[in-house]
C-alpha atoms as a PDB file:
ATOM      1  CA  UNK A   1      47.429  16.091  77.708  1.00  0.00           C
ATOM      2  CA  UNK A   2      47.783  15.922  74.111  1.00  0.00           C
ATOM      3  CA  UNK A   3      44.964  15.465  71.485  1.00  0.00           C
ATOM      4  CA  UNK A   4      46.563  12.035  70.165  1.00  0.00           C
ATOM      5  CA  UNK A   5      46.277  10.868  73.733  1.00  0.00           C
ATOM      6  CA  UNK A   6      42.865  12.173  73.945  1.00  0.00           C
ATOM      7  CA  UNK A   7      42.016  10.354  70.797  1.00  0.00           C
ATOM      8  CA  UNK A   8      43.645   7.294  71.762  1.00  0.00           C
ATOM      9  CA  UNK A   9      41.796   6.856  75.216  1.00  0.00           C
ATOM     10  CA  UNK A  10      38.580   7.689  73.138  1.00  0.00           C
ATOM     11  CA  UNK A  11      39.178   5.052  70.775  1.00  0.00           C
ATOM     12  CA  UNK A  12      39.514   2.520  73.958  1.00  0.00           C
ATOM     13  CA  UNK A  13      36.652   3.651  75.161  1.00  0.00           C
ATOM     14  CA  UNK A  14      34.821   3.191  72.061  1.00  0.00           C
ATOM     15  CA  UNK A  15      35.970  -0.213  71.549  1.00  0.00           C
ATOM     16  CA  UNK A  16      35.620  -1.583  74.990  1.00  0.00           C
ATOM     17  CA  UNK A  17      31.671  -0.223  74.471  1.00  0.00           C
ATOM     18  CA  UNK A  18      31.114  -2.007  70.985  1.00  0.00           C
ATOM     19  CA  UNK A  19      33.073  -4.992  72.439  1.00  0.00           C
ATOM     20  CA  UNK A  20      30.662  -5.341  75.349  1.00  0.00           C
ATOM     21  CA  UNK A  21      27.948  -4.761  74.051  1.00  0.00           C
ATOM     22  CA  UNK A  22      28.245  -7.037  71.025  1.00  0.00           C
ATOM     23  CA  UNK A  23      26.953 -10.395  72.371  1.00  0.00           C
ATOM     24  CA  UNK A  24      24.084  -8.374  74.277  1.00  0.00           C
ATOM     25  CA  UNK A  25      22.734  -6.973  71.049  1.00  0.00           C
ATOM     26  CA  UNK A  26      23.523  -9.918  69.349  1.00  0.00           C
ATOM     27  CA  UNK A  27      21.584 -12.213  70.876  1.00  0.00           C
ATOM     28  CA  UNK A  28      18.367 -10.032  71.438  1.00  0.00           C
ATOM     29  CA  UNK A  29      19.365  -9.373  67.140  1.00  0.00           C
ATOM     30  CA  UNK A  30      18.904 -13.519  66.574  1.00  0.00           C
ATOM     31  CA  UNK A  31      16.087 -14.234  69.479  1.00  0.00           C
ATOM     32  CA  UNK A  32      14.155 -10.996  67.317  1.00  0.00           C
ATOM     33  CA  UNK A  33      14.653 -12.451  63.954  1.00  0.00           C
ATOM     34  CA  UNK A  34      14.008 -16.098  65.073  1.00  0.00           C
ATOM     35  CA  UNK A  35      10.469 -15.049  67.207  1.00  0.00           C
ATOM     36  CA  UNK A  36       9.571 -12.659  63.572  1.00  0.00           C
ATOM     37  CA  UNK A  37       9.824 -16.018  61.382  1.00  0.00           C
ATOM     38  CA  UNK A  38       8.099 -17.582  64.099  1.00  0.00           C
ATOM     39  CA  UNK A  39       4.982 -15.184  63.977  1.00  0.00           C
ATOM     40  CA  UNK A  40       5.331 -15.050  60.115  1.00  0.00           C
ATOM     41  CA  UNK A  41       4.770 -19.205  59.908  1.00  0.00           C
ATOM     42  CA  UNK A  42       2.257 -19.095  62.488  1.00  0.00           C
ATOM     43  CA  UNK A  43       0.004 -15.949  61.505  1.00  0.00           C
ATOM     44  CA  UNK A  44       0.103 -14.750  65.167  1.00  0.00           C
ATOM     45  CA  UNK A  45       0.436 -10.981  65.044  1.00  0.00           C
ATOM     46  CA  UNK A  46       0.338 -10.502  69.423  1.00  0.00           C
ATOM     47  CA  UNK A  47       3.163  -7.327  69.960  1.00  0.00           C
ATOM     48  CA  UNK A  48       4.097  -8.628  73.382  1.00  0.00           C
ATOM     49  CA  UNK A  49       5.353 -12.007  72.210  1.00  0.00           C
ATOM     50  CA  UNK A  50       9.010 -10.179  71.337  1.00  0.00           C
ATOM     51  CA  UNK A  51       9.456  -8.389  74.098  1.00  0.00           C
ATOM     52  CA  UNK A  52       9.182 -11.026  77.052  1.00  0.00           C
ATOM     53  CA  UNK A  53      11.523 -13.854  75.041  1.00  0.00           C
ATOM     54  CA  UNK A  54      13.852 -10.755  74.028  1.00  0.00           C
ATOM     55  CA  UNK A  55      13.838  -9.566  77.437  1.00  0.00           C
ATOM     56  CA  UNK A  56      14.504 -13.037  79.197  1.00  0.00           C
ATOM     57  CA  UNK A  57      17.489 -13.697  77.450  1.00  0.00           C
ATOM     58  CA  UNK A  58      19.122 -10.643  77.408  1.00  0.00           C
ATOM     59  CA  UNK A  59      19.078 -10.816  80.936  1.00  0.00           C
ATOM     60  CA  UNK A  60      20.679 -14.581  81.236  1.00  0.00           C
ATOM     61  CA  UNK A  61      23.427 -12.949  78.493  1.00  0.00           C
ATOM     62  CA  UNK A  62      23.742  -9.958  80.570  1.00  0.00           C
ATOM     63  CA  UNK A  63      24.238 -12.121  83.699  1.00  0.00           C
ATOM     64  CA  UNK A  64      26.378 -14.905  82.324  1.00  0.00           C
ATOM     65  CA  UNK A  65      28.740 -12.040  80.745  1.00  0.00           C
ATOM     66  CA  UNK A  66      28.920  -9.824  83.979  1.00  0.00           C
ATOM     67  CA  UNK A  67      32.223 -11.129  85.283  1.00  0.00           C
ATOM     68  CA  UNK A  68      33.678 -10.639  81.442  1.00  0.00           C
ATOM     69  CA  UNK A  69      31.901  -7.302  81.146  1.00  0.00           C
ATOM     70  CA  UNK A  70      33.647  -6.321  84.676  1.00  0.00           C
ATOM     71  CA  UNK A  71      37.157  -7.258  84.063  1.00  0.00           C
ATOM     72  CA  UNK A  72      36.516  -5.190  81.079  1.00  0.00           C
ATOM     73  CA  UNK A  73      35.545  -2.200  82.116  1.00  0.00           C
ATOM     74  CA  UNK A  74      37.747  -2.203  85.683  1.00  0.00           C
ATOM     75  CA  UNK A  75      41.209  -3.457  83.263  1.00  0.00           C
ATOM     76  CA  UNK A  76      40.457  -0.021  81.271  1.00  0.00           C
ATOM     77  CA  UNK A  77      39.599   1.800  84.946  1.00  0.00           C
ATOM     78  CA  UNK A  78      43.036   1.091  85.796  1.00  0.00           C
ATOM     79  CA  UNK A  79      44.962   2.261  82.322  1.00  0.00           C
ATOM     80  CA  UNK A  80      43.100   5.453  82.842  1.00  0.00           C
ATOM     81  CA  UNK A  81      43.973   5.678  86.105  1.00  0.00           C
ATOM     82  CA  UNK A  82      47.550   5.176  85.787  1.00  0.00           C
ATOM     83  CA  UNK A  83      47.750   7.323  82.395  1.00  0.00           C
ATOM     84  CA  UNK A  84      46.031   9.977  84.485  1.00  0.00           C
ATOM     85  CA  UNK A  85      48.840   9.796  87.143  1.00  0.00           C
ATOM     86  CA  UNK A  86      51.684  10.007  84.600  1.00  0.00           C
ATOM     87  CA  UNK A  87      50.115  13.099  83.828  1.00  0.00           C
ATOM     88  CA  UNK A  88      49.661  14.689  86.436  1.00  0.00           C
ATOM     89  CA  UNK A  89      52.630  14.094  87.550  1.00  0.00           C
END
């Protein structure tokens, strides 16, 4: 195994994470910034009011994106697998 093909599968890795993880972050980014302006116009200062809308949606991302997030991580499962097996070989 050489270090380019260390680096490579690295770099797959790396961009599969920030790939899937992208819309997750995302959307608890917007549903933050949205429920701040909120509290800003309305004078309401209560610290659990960003968590539970935060939380919520997250969640419905998370489960609306599982099948994507899946096919993700098994298609790179199987390029390791097999670039594992011409190496061993």
């Amino acid at each position: 195994m050489t270090e380019e093909l260390v680096i490579e599968l690295l770099k797959e890795v790396f961009y599969t994470c920030f790939v899937i993880l992208i819309p997750i972050l995302g959307t608890s980014l917007i549903v933050g910034i949205f429920i701040s302006i909120f509290q800003a116009a309305t004078s309401i200062q209560e610290m659990t009011l960003t968590f539970v809308p935060k939380i919520m949606l997250t969640a419905c991302v998370l489960i609306f994106l599982l099948p994507w997030i899946m096919e993700k991580l098994i298609s790179i499962t199987h390029k390791f697998f097999t670039i594992f097996i011409t190496i061993v070989k």
